[in-house]
C-alpha atoms as a PDB file:
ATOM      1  CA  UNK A   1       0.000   0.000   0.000  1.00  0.00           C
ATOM      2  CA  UNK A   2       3.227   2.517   0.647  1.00  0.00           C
ATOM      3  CA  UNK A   3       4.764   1.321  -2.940  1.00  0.00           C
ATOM      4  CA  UNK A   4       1.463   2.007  -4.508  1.00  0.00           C
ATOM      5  CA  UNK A   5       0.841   5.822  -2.384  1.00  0.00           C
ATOM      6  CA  UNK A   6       4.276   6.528  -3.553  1.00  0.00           C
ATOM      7  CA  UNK A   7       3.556   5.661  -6.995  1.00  0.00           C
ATOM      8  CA  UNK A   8       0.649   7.881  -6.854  1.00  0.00           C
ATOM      9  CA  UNK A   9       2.393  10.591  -5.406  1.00  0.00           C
ATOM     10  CA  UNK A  10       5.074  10.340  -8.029  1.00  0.00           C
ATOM     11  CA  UNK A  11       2.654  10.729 -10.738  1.00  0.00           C
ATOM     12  CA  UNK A  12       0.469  13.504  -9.192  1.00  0.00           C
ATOM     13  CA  UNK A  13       3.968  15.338  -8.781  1.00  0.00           C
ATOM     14  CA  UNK A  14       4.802  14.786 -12.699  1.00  0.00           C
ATOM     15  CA  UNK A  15       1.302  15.851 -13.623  1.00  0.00           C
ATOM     16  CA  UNK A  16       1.678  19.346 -11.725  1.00  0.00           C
ATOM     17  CA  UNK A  17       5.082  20.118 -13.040  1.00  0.00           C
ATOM     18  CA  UNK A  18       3.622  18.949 -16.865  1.00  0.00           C
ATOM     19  CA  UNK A  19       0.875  21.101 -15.767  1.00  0.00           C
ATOM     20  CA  UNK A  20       3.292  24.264 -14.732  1.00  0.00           C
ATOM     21  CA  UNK A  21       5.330  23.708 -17.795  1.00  0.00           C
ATOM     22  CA  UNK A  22       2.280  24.087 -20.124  1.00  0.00           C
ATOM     23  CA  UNK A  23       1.126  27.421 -18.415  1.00  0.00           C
ATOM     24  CA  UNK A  24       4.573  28.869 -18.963  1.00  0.00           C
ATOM     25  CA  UNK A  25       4.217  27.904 -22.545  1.00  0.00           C
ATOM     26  CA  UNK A  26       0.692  29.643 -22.685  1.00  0.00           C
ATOM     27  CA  UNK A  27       1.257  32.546 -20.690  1.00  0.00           C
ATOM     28  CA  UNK A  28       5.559  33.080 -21.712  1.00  0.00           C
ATOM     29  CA  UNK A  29       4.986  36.561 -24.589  1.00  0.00           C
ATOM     30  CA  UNK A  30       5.840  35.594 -28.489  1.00  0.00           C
ATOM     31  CA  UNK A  31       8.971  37.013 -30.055  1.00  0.00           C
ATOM     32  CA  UNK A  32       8.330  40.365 -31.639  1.00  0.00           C
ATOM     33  CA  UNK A  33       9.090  40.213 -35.407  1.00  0.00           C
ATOM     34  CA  UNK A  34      10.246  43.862 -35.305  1.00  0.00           C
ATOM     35  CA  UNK A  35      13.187  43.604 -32.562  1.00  0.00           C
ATOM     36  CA  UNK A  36      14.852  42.606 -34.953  1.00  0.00           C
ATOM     37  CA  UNK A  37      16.085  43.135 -38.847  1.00  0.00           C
ATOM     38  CA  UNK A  38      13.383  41.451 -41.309  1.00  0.00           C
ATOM     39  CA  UNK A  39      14.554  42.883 -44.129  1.00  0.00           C
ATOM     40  CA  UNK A  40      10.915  42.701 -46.249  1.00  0.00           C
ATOM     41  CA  UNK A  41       9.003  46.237 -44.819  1.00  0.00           C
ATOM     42  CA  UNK A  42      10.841  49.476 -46.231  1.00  0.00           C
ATOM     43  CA  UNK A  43       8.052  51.242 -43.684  1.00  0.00           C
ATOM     44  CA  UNK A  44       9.147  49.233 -40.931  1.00  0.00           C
ATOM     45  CA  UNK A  45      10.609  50.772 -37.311  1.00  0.00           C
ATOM     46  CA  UNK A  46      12.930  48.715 -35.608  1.00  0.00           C
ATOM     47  CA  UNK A  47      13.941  49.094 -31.658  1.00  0.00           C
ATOM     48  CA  UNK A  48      16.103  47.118 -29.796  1.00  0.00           C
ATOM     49  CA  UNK A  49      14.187  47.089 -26.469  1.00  0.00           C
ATOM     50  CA  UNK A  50       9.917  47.154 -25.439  1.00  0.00           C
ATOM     51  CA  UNK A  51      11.076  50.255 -23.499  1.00  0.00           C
ATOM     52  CA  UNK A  52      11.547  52.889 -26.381  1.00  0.00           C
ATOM     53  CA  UNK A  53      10.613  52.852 -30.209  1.00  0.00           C
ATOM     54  CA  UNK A  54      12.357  53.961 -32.600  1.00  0.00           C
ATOM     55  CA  UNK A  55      10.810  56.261 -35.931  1.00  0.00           C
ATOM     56  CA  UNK A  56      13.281  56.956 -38.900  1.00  0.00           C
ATOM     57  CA  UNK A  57      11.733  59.204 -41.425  1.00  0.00           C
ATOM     58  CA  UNK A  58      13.638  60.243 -45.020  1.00  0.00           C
ATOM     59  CA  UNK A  59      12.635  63.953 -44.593  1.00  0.00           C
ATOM     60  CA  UNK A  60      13.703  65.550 -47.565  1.00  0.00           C
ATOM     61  CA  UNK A  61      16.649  63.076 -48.080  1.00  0.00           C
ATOM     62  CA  UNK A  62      15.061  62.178 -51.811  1.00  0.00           C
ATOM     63  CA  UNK A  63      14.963  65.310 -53.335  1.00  0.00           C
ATOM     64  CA  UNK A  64      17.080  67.522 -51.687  1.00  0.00           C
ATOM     65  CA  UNK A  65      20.833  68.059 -52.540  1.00  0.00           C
ATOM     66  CA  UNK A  66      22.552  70.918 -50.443  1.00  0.00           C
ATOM     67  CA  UNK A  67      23.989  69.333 -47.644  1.00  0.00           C
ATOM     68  CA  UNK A  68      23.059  72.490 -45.820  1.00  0.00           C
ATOM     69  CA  UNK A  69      19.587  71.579 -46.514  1.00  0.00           C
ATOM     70  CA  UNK A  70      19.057  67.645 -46.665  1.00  0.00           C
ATOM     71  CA  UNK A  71      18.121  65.951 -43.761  1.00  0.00           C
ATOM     72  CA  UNK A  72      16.507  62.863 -42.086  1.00  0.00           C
ATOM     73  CA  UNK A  73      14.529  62.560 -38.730  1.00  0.00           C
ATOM     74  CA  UNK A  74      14.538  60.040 -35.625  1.00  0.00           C
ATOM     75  CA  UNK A  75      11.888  60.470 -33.472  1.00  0.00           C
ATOM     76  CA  UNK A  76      11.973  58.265 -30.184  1.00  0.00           C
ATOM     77  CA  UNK A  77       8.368  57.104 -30.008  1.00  0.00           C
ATOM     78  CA  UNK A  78       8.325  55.152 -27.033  1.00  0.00           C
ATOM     79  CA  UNK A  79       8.612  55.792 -23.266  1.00  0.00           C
ATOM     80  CA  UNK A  80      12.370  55.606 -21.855  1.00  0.00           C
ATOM     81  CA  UNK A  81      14.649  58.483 -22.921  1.00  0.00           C
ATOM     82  CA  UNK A  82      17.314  57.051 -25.600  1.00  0.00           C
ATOM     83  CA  UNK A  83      21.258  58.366 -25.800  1.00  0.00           C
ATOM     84  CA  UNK A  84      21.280  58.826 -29.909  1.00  0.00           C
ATOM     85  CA  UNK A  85      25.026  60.363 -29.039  1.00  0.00           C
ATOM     86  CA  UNK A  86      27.292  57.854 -31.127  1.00  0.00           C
ATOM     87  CA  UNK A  87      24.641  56.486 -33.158  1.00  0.00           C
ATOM     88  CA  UNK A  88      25.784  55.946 -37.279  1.00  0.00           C
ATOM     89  CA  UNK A  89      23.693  56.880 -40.291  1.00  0.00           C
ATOM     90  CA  UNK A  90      24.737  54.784 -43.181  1.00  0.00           C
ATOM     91  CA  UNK A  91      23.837  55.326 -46.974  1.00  0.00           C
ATOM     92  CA  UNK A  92      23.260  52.555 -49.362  1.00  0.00           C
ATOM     93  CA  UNK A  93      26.006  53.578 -51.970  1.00  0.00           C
ATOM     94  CA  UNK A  94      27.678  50.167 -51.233  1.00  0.00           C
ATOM     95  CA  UNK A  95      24.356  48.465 -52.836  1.00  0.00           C
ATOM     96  CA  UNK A  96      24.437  50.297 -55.862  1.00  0.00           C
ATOM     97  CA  UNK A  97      26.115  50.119 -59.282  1.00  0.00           C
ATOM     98  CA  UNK A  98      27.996  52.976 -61.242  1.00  0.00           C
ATOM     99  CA  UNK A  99      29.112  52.837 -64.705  1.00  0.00           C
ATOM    100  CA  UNK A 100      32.452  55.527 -64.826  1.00  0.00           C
ATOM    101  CA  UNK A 101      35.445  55.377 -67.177  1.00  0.00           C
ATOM    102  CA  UNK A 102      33.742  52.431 -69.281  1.00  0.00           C
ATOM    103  CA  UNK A 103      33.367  50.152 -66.184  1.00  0.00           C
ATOM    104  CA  UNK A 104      31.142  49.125 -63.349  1.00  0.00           C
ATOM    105  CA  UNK A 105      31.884  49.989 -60.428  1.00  0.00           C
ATOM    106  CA  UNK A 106      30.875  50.134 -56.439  1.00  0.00           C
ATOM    107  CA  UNK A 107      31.774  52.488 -53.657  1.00  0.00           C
ATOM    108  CA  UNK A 108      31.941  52.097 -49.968  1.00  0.00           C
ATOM    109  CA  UNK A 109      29.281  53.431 -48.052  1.00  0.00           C
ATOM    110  CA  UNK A 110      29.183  56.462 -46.610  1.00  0.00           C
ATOM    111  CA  UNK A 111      28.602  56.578 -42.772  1.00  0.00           C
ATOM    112  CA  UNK A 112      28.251  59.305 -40.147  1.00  0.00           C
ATOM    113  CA  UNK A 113      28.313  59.681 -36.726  1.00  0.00           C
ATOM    114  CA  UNK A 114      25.622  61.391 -34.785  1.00  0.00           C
ATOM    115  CA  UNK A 115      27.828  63.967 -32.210  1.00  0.00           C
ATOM    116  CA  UNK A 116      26.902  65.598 -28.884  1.00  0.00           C
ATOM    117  CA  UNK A 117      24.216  68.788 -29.325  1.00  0.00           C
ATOM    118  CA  UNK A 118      24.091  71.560 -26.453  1.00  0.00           C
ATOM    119  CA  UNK A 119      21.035  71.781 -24.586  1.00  0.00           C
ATOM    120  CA  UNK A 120      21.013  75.460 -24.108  1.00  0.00           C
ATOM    121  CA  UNK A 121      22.617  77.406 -27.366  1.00  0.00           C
ATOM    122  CA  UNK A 122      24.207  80.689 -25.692  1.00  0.00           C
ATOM    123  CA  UNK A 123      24.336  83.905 -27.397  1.00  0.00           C
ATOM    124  CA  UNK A 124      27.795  83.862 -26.621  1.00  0.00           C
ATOM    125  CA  UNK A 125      29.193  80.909 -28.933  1.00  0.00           C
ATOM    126  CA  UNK A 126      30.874  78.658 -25.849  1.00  0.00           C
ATOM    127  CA  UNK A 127      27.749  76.463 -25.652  1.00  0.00           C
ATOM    128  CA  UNK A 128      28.259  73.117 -23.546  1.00  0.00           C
ATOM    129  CA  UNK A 129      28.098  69.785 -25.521  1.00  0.00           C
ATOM    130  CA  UNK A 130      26.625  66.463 -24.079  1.00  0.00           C
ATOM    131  CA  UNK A 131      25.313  63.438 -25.420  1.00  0.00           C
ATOM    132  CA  UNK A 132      21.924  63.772 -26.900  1.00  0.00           C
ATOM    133  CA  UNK A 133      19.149  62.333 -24.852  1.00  0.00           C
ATOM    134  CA  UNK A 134      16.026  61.808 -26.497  1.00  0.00           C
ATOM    135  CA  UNK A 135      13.171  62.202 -24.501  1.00  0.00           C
ATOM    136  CA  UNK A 136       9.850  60.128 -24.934  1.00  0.00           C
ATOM    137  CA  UNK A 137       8.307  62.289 -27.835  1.00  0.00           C
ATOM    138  CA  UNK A 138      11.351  63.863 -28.947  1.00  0.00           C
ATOM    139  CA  UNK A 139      12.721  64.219 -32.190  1.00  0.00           C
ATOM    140  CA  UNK A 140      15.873  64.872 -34.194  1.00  0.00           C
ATOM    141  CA  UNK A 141      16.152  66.737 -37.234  1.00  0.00           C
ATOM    142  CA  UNK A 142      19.295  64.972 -38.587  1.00  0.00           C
ATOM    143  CA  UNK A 143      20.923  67.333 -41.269  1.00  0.00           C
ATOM    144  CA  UNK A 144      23.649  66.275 -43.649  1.00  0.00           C
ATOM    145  CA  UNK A 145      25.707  69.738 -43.340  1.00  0.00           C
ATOM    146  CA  UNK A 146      26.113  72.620 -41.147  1.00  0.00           C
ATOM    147  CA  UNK A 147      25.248  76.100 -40.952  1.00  0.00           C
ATOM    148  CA  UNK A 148      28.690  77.699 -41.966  1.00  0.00           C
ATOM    149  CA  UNK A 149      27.216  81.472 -40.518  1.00  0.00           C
ATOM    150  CA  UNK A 150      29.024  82.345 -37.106  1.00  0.00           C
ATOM    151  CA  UNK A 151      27.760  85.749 -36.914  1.00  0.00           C
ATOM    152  CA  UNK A 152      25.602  86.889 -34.718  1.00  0.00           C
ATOM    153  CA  UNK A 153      25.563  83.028 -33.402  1.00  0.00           C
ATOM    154  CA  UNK A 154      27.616  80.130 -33.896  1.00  0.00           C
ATOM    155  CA  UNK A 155      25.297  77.145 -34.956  1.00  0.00           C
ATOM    156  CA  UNK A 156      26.621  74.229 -33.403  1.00  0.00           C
ATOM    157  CA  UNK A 157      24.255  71.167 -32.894  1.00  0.00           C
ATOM    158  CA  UNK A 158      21.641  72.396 -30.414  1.00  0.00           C
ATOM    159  CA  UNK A 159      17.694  71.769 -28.932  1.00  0.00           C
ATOM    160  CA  UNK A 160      15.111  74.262 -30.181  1.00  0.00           C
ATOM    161  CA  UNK A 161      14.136  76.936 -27.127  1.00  0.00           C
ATOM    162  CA  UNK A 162      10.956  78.824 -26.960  1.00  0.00           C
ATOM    163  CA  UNK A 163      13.769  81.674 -28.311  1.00  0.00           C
ATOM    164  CA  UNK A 164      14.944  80.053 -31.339  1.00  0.00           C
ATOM    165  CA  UNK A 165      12.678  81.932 -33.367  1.00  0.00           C
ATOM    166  CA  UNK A 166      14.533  84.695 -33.051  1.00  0.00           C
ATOM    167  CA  UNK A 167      17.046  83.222 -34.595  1.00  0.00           C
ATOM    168  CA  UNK A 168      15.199  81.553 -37.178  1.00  0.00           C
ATOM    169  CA  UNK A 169      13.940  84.514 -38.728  1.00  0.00           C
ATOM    170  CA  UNK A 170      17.312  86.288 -38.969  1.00  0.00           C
ATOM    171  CA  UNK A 171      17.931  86.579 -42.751  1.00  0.00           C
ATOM    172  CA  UNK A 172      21.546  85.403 -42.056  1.00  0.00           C
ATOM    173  CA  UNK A 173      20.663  81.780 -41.646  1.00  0.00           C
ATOM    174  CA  UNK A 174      18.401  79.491 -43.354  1.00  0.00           C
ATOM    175  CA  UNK A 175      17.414  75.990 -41.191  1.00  0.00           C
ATOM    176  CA  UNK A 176      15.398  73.481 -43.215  1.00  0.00           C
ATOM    177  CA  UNK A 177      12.986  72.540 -42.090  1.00  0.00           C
ATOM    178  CA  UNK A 178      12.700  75.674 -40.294  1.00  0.00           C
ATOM    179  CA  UNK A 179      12.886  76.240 -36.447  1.00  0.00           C
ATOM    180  CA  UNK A 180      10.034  76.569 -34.339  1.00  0.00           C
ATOM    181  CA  UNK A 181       8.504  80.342 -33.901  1.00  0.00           C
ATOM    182  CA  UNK A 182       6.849  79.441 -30.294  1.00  0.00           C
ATOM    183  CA  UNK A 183       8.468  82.546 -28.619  1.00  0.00           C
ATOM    184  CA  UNK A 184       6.594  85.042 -26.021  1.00  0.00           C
ATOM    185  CA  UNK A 185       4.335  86.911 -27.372  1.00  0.00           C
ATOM    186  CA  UNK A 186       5.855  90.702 -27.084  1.00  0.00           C
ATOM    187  CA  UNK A 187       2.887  92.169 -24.993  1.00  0.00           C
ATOM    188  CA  UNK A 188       3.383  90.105 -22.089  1.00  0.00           C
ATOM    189  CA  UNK A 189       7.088  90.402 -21.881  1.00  0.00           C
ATOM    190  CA  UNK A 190       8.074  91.152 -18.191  1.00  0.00           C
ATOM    191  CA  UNK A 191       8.457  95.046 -17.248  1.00  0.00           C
ATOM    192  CA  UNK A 192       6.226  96.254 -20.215  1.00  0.00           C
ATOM    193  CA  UNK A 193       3.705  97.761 -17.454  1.00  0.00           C
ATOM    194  CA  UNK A 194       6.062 100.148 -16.327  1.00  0.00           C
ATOM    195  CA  UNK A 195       6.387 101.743 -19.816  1.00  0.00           C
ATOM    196  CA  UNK A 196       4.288 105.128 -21.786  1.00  0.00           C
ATOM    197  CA  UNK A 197       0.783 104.093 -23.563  1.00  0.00           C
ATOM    198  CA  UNK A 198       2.412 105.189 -27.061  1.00  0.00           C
ATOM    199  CA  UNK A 199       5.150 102.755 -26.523  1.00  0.00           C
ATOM    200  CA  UNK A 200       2.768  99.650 -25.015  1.00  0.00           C
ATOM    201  CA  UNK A 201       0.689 100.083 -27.969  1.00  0.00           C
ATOM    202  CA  UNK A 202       3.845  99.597 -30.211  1.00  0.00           C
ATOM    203  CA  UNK A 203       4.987  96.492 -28.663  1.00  0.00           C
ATOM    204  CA  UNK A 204       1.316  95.100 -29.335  1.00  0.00           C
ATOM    205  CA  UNK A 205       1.702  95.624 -32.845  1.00  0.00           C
ATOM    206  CA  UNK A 206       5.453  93.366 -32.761  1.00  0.00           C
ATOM    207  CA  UNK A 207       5.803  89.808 -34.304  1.00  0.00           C
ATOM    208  CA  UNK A 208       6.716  87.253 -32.165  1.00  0.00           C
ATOM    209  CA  UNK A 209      10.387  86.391 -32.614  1.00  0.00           C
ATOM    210  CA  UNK A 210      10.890  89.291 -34.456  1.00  0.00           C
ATOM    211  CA  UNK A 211      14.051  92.013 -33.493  1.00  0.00           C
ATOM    212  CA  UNK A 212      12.736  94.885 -34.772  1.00  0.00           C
ATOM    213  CA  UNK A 213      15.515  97.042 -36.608  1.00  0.00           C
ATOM    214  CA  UNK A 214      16.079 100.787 -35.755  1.00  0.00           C
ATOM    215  CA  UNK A 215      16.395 103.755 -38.567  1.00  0.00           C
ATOM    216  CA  UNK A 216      18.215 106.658 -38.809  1.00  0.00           C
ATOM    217  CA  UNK A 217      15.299 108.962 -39.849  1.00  0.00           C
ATOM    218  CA  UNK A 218      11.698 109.408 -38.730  1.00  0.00           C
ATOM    219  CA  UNK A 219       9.127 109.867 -41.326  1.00  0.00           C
ATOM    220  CA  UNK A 220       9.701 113.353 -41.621  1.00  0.00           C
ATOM    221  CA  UNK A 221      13.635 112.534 -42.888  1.00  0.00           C
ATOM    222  CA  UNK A 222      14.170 113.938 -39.323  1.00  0.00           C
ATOM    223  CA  UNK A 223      17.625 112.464 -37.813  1.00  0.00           C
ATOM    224  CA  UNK A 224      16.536 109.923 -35.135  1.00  0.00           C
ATOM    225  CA  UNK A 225      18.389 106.859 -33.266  1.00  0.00           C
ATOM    226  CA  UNK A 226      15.029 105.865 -31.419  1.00  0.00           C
ATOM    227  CA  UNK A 227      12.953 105.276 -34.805  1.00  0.00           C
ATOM    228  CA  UNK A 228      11.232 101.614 -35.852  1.00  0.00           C
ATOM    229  CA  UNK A 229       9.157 101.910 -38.899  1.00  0.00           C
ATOM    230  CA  UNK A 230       9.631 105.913 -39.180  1.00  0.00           C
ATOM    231  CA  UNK A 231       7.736 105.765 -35.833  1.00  0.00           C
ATOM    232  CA  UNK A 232       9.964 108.188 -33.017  1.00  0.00           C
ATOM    233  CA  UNK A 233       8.989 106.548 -29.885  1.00  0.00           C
ATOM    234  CA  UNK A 234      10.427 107.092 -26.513  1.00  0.00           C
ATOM    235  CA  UNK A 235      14.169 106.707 -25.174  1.00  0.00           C
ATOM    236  CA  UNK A 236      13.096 103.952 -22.599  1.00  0.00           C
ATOM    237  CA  UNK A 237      10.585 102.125 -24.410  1.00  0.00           C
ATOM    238  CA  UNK A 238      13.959 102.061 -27.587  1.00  0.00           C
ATOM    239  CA  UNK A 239      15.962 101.082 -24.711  1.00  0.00           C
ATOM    240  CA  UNK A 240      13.521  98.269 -23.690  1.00  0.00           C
ATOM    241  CA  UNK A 241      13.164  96.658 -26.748  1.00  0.00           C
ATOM    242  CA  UNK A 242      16.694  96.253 -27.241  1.00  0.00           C
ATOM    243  CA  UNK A 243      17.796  95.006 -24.039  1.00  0.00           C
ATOM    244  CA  UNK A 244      14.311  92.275 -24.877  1.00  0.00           C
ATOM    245  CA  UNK A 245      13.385  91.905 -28.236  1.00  0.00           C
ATOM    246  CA  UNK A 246      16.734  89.291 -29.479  1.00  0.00           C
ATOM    247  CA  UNK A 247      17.813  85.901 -29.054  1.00  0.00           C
ATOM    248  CA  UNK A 248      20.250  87.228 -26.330  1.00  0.00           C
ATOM    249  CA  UNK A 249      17.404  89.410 -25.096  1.00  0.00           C
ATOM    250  CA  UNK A 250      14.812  86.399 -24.521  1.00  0.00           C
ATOM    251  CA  UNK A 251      17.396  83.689 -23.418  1.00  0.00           C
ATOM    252  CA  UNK A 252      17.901  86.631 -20.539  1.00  0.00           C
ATOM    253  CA  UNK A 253      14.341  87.125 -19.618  1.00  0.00           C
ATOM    254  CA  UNK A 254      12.883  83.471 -20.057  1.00  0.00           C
ATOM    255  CA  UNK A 255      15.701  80.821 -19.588  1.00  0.00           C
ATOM    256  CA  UNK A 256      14.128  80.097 -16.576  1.00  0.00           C
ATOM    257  CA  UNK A 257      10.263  79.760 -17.792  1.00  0.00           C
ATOM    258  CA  UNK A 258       8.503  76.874 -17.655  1.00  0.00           C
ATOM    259  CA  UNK A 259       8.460  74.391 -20.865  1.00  0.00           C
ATOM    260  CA  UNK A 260      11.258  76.714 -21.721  1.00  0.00           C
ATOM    261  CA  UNK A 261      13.465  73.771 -23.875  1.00  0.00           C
ATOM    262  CA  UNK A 262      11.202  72.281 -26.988  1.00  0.00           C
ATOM    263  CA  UNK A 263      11.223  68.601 -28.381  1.00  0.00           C
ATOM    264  CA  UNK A 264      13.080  68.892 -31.377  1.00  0.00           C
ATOM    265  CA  UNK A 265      17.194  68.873 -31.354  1.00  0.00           C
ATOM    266  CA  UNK A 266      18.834  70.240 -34.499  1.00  0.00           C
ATOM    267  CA  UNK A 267      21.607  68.083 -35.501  1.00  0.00           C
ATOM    268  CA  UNK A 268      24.348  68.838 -37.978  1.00  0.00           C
ATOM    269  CA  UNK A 269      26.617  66.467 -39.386  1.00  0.00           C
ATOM    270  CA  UNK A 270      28.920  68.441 -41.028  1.00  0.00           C
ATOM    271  CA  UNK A 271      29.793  66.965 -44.037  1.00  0.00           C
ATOM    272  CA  UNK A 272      30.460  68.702 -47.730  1.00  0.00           C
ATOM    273  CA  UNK A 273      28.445  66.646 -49.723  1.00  0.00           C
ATOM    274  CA  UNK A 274      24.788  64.977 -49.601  1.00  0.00           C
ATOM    275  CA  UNK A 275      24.627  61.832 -48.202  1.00  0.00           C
ATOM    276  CA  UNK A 276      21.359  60.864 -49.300  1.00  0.00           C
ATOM    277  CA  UNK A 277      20.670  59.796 -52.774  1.00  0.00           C
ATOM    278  CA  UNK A 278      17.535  60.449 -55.175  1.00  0.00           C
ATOM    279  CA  UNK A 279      16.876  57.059 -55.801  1.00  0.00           C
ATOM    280  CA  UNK A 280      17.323  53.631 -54.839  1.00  0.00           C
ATOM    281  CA  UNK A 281      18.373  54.463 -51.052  1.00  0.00           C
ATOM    282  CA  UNK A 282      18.472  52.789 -48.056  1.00  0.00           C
ATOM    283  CA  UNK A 283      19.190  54.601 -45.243  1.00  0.00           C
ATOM    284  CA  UNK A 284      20.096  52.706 -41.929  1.00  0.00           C
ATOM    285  CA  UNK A 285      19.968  53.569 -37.908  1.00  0.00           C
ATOM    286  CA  UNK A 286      22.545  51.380 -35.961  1.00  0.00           C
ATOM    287  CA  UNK A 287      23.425  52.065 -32.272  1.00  0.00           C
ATOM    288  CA  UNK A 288      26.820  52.370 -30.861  1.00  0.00           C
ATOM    289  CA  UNK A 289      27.416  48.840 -30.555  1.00  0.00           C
ATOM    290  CA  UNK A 290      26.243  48.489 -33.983  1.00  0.00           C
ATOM    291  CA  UNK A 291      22.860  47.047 -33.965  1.00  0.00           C
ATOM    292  CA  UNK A 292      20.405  47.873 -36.512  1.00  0.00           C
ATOM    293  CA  UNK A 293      17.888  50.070 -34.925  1.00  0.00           C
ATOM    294  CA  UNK A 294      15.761  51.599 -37.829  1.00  0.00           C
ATOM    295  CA  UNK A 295      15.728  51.941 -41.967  1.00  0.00           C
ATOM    296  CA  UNK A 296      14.519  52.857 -44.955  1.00  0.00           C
ATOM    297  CA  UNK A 297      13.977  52.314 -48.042  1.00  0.00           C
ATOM    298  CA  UNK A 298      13.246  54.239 -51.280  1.00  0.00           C
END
């Protein structure tokens, strides 16, 4: 009778753990197709991790030519922050064929590295540089070239600011696409209270982001150093836009406002020719250790 309890035991035992090893079976989550390279879907995002998501768009990569101009976009889409700092774009030139001097021919591809970006652009030119930390939501605006115009501010790689406006409207500088115009809006800019009706009433009429530009004459051809669209308005309320109305002049007054940094970072890669060709390109994501994170195709 204890040989044949025992056997029963035995058996009740090996039906639970045949039992537990089922449920893990049922209940264990499938392999996701997309962590990893498929190779079939030129629309297809591909992250390394459930945490974060990862979008690679061609922005104007297929028709654009100016490296100043050409870009791409990676957009983290999922909810932990991502370090993009290190990251490598690669072209497909190493897929494709060229016919020169009578002869076929291929080419190595052409791969970039995605450098550190300063948080806060300063008016001075000695912004800091650190990795590039996409938030959840965030996006970069990847461009093939720089912008080669140091003056009034050095362009390095940098996050949009509810002041960047400023400096996207400058006609020095051209940004494709271009930079967000989110900045205050001039009739609530701190200390405005304190100035004459004539000159409130002025500051009503302003753009956002814009720096309005002084004349030399009023509208009478009178001599004047305090005169915006031939209007002569008051030493203090010339003095106050000045010191507010700027880049330099908003980064002073708002730095410290809420939702003060936006989403977008505005990366340059620096190189001298496009990267990105009209047709027949792939362009690839990989991480720092080399994994494929994202691609396209066109």
């Amino acid at each position: 009778m204890s040989t044949k309890w025992q056997r029963g035991e035995s058996n009740l035992e090996g039906i639970v753990i045949l039992l537990v090893i089922i449920m893990v079976i049922i209940i264990s989550p499938k392999n996701d197709p997309s962590d990893s390279y498929q190779g079939h879907d030129p629309e297809a995002t591909i992250s390394s991790s459930g945490s974060f998501e990862i979008l690679l768009s061609t922005g104007n990569a297929s028709y654009s030519y100016q490296p100043y101009e050409e870009y791409v976009t990676i957009e983290n889409l999922g909810r932990a922050a991502v370090n993009i700092t290190g990251w490598q774009l690669k072209n497909g030139k190493d897929e494709r064929i060229y016919y020169l001097g009578g002869q076929l021919q291929r080419f190595s591809a052409d791969v970039a590295v995605i450098p550190q970006a300063s948080v806060f652009l300063l008016p001075s030119g000695n912004s800091f540089l650190q990795d590039i930390i996409l938030s959840s939501g965030e996006r970069a605006v990847v461009t093939t070239g720089s912008i080669g115009v140091r003056s009034p501010y050095n362009i390095t790689s940098f996050k949009e600011n509810k002041c960047t406006g400023y400096i996207d409207v400058l006609p020095e500088y051209t940004f494709t696409p271009s930079l967000s115009r989110n900045c205050p809006r001039p009739e609530f800019e701190p200390g405005i209270e304190g100035l004459d009706t004539q000159c409130r009433t002025f500051i009503r009429r302003l753009n956002s982001c814009g720096t309005p530009v002084f004349e030399a004459k009023d509208r009478n051809g009178e001599p004047c150093d305090t005169c915006i669209k031939n209007e002569r308005l008051s030493s203090p309320c010339a003095a106050f836009i000045k010191e507010h109305f700027s880049y330099r002049g908003c980064i002073a007054y708002h730095a410290g406002d809420q939702n003060f940094s936006g989403k977008t970072w505005r990366i340059f890669l620096d190189r001298k020719w496009e990267m990105w060709a009209k047709d027949y390109e792939t362009i690839e994501l990989f991480d720092r250790f080399g994994q494929l994170m994202s691609f396209r195709n066109y």
